[in-house]
C-alpha atoms as a PDB file:
ATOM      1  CA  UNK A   1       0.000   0.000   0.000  1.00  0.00           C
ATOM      2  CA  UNK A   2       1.662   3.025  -1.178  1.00  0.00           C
ATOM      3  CA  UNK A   3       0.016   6.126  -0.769  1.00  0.00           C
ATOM      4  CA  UNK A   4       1.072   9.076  -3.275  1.00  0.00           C
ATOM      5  CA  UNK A   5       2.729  12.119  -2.906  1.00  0.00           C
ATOM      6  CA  UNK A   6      -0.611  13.604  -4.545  1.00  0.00           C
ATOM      7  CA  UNK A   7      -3.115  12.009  -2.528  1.00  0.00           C
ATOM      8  CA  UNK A   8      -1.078  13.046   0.504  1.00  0.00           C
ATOM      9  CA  UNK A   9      -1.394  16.911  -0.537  1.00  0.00           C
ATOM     10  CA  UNK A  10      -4.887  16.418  -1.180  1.00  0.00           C
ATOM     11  CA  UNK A  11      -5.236  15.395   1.810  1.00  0.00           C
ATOM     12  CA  UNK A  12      -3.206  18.050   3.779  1.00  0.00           C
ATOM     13  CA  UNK A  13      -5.051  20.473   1.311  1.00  0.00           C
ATOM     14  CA  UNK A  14      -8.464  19.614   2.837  1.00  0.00           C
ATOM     15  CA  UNK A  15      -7.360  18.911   5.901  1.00  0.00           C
ATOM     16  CA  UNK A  16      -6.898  22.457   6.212  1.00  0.00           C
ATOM     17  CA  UNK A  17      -9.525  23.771   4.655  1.00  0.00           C
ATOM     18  CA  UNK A  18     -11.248  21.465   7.082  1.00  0.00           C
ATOM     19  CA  UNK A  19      -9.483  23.138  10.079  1.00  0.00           C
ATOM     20  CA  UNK A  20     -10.079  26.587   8.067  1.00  0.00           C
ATOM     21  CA  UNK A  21     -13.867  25.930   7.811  1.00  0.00           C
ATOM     22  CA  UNK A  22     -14.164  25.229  11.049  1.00  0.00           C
ATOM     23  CA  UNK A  23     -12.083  28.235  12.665  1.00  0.00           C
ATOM     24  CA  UNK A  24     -14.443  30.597  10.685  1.00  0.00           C
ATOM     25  CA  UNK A  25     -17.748  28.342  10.987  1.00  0.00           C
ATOM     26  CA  UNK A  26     -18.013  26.183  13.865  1.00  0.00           C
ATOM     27  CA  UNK A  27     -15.169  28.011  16.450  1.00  0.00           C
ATOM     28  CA  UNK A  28     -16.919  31.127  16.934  1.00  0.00           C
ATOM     29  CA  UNK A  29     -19.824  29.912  17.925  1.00  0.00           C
ATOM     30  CA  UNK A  30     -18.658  27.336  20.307  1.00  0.00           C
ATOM     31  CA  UNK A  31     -15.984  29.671  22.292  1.00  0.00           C
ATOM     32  CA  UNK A  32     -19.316  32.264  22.208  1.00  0.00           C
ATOM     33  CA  UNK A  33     -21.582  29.854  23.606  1.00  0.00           C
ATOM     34  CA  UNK A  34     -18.223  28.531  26.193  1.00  0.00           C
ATOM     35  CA  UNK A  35     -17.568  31.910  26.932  1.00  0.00           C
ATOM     36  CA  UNK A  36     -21.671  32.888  27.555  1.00  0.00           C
ATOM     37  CA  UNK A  37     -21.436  29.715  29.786  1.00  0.00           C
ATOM     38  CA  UNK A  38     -18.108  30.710  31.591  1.00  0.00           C
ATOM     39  CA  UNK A  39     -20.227  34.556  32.520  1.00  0.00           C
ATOM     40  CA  UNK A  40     -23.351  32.333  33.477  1.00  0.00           C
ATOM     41  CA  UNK A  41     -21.223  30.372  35.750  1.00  0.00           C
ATOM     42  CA  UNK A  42     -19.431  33.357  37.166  1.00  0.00           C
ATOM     43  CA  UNK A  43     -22.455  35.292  37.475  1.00  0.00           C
ATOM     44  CA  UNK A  44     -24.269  32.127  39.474  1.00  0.00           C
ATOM     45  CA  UNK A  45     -21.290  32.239  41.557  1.00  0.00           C
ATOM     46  CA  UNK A  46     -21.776  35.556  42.323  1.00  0.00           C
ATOM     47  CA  UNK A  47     -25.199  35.302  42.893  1.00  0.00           C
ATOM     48  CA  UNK A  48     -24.526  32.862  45.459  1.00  0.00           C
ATOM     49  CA  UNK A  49     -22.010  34.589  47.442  1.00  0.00           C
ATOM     50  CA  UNK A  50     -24.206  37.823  47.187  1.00  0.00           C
ATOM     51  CA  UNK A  51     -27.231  35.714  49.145  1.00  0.00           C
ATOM     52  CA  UNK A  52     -24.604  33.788  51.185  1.00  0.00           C
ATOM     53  CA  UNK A  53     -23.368  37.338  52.768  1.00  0.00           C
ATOM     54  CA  UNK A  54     -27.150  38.676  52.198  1.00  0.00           C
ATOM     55  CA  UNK A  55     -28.017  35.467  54.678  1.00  0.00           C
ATOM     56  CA  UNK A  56     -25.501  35.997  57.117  1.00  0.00           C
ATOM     57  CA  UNK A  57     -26.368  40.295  57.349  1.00  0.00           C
ATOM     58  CA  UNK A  58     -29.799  39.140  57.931  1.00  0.00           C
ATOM     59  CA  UNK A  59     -28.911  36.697  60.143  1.00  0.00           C
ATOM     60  CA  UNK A  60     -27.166  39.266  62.402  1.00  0.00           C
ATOM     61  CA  UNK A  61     -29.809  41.469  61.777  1.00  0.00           C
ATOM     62  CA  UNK A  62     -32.379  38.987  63.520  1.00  0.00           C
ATOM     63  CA  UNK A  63     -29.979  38.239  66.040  1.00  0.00           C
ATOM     64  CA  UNK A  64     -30.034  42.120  66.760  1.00  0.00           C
ATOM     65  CA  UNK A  65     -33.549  42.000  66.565  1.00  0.00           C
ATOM     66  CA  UNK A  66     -34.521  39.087  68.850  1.00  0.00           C
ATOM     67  CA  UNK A  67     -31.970  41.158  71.654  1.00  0.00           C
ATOM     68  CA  UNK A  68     -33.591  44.319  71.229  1.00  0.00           C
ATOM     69  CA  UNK A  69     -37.075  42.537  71.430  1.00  0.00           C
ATOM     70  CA  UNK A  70     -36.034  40.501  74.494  1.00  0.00           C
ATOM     71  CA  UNK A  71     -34.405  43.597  76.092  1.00  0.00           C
ATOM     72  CA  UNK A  72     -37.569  45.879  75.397  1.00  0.00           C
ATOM     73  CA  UNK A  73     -39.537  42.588  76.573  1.00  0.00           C
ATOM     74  CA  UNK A  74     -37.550  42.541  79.926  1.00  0.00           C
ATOM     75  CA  UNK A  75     -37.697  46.721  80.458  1.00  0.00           C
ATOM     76  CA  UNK A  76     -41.580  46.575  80.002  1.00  0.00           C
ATOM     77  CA  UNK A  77     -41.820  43.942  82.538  1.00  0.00           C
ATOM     78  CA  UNK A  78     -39.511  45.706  84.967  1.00  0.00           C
ATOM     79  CA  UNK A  79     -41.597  49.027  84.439  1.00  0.00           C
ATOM     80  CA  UNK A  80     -45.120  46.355  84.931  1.00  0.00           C
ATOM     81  CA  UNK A  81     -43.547  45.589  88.195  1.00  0.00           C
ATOM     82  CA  UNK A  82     -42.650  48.914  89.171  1.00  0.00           C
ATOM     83  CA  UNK A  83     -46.027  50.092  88.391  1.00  0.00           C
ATOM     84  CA  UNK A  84     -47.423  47.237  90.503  1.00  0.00           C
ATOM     85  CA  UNK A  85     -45.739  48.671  93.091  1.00  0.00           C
ATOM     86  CA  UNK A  86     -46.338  51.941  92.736  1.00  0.00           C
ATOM     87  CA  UNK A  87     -50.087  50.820  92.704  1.00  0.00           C
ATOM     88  CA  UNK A  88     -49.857  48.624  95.903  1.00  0.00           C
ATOM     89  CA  UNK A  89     -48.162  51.300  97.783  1.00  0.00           C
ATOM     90  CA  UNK A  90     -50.447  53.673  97.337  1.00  0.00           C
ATOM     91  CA  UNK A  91     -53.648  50.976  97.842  1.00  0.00           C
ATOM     92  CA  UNK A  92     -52.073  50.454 100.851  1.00  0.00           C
ATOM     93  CA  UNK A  93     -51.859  53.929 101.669  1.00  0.00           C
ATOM     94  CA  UNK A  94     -55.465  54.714 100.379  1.00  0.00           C
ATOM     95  CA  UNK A  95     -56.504  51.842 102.946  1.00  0.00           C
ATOM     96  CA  UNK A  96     -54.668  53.302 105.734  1.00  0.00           C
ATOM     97  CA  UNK A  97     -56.356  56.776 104.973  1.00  0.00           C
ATOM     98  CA  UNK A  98     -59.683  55.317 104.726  1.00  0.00           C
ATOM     99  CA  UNK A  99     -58.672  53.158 107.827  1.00  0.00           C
ATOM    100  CA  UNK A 100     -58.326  56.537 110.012  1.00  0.00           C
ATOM    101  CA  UNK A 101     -61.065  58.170 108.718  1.00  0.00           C
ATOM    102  CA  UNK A 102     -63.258  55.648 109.276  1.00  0.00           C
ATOM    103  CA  UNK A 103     -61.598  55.008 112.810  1.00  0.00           C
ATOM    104  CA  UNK A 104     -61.959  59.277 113.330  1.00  0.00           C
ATOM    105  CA  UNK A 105     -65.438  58.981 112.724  1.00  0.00           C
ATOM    106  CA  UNK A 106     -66.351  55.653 114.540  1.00  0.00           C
ATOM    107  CA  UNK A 107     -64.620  57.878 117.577  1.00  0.00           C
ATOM    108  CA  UNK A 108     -66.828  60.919 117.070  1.00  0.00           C
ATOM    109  CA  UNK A 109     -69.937  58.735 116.946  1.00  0.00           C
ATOM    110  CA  UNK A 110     -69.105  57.017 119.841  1.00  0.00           C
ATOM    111  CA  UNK A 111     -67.964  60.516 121.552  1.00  0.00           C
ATOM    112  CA  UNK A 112     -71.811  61.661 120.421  1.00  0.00           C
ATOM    113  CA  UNK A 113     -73.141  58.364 121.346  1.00  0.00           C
ATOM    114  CA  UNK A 114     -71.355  58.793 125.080  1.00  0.00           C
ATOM    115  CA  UNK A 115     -72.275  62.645 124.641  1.00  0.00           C
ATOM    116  CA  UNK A 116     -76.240  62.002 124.651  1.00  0.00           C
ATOM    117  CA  UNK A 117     -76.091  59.018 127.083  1.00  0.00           C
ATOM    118  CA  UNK A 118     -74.552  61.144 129.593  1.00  0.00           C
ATOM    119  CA  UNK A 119     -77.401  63.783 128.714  1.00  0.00           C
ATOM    120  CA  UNK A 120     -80.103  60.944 129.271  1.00  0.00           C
ATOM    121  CA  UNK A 121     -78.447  59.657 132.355  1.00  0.00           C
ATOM    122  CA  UNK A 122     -78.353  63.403 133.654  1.00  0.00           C
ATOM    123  CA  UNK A 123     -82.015  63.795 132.489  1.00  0.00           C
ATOM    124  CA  UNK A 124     -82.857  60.459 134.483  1.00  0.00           C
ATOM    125  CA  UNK A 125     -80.407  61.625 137.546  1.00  0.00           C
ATOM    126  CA  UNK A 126     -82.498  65.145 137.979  1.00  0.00           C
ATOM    127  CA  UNK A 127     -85.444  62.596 137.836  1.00  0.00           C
ATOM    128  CA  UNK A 128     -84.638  60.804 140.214  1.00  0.00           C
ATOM    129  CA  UNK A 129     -83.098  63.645 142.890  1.00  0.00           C
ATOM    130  CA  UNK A 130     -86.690  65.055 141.755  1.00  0.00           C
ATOM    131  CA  UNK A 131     -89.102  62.143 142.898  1.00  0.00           C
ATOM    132  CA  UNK A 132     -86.752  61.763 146.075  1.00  0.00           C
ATOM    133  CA  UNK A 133     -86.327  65.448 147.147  1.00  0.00           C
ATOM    134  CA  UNK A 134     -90.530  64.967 146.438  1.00  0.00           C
ATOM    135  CA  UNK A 135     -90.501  61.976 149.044  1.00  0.00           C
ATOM    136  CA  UNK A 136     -88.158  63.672 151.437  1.00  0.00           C
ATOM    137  CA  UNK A 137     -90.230  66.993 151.180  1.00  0.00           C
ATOM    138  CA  UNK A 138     -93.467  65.565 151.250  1.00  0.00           C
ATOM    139  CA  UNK A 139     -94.691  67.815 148.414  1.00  0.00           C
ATOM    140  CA  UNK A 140     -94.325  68.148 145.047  1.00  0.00           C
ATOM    141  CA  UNK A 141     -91.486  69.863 143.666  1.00  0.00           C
ATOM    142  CA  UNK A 142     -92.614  72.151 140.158  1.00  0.00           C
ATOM    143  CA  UNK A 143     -89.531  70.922 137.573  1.00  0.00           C
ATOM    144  CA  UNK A 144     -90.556  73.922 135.625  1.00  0.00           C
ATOM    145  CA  UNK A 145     -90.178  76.814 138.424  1.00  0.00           C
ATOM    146  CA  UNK A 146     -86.812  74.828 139.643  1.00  0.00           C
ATOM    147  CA  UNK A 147     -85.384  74.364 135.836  1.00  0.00           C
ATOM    148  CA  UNK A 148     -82.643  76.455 136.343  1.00  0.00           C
ATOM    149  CA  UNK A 149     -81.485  74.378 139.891  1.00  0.00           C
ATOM    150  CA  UNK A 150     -82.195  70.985 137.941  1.00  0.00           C
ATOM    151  CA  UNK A 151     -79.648  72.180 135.216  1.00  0.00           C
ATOM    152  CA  UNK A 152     -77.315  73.302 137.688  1.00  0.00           C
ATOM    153  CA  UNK A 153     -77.605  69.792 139.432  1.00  0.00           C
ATOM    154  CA  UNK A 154     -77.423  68.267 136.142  1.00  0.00           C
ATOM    155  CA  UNK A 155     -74.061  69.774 134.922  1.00  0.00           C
ATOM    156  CA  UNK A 156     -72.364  68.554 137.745  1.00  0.00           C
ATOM    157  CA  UNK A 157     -73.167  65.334 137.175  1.00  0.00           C
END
């Protein structure tokens, strides 16, 4: 099997307009569409360290968020409880007011209540001193003409 020196440049000849074809034909297209994959790829890449800080920022951010929540949670609670106490105190001191008024007035009634049973038991002493003076006089003594002794007797009792 010999192969000829004409064959062989035949063949070199379209070997290269093989490779020439397909430099000006088929290359461009392919290193286009590598190259559009290569900016895809790069771009995804991007893309995915873009939401990979993105995540961690917001990340932080909640973590920021859940503190300030939690600290505003726990200052509202401590003002609840100082407002609790702020209203128990002053229940308390509300009770003790109404506590010594009601104990200032219980003592004035009973003062009154003393007042007008001393006035009765006067009333019923001058009675009595009346009926016996009567007894030990023999006659009847006018309360009306002798008011002003009976009052006098009553006062100091």
């Amino acid at each position: 099997m010999q192969v000829s020196l004409g064959t062989l440049i035949a063949q070199g000849i379209s070997f290269f307009v093989f490779i020439w074809v397909t430099m000006k034909l088929v290359w461009p297209p392919l290193v286009k569409a590598m190259a559009e994959r290569r900016a895809k790829i790069a771009d995804g890449l991007a893309a995915a360290e873009r939401g990979k800080s993105e995540l961690e920022e917001a990340s932080t951010q909640a973590d920021s968020l859940v503190r300030a929540a939690r600290d505003q949670a726990a200052e509202i609670l401590e003002q609840a409880n100082r407002r609790a106490a702020n209203i128990e105190a002053e229940a308390k001191s509300d009770g003790e007011r109404e506590r010594e008024r009601q104990l200032t007035a219980a003592r004035a009634e009973i003062e009154q209540e003393i007042s007008r049973a001393r006035d009765e038991l006067r009333g019923q002493v001058a009675e009595i001193a009346i009926t016996s003076a009567e007894k030990i006089l023999g006659r009847e003594i006018d309360a009306g003409k002798h008011r002003d002794i009976l009052d006098k007797l009553a006062a100091q009792i």
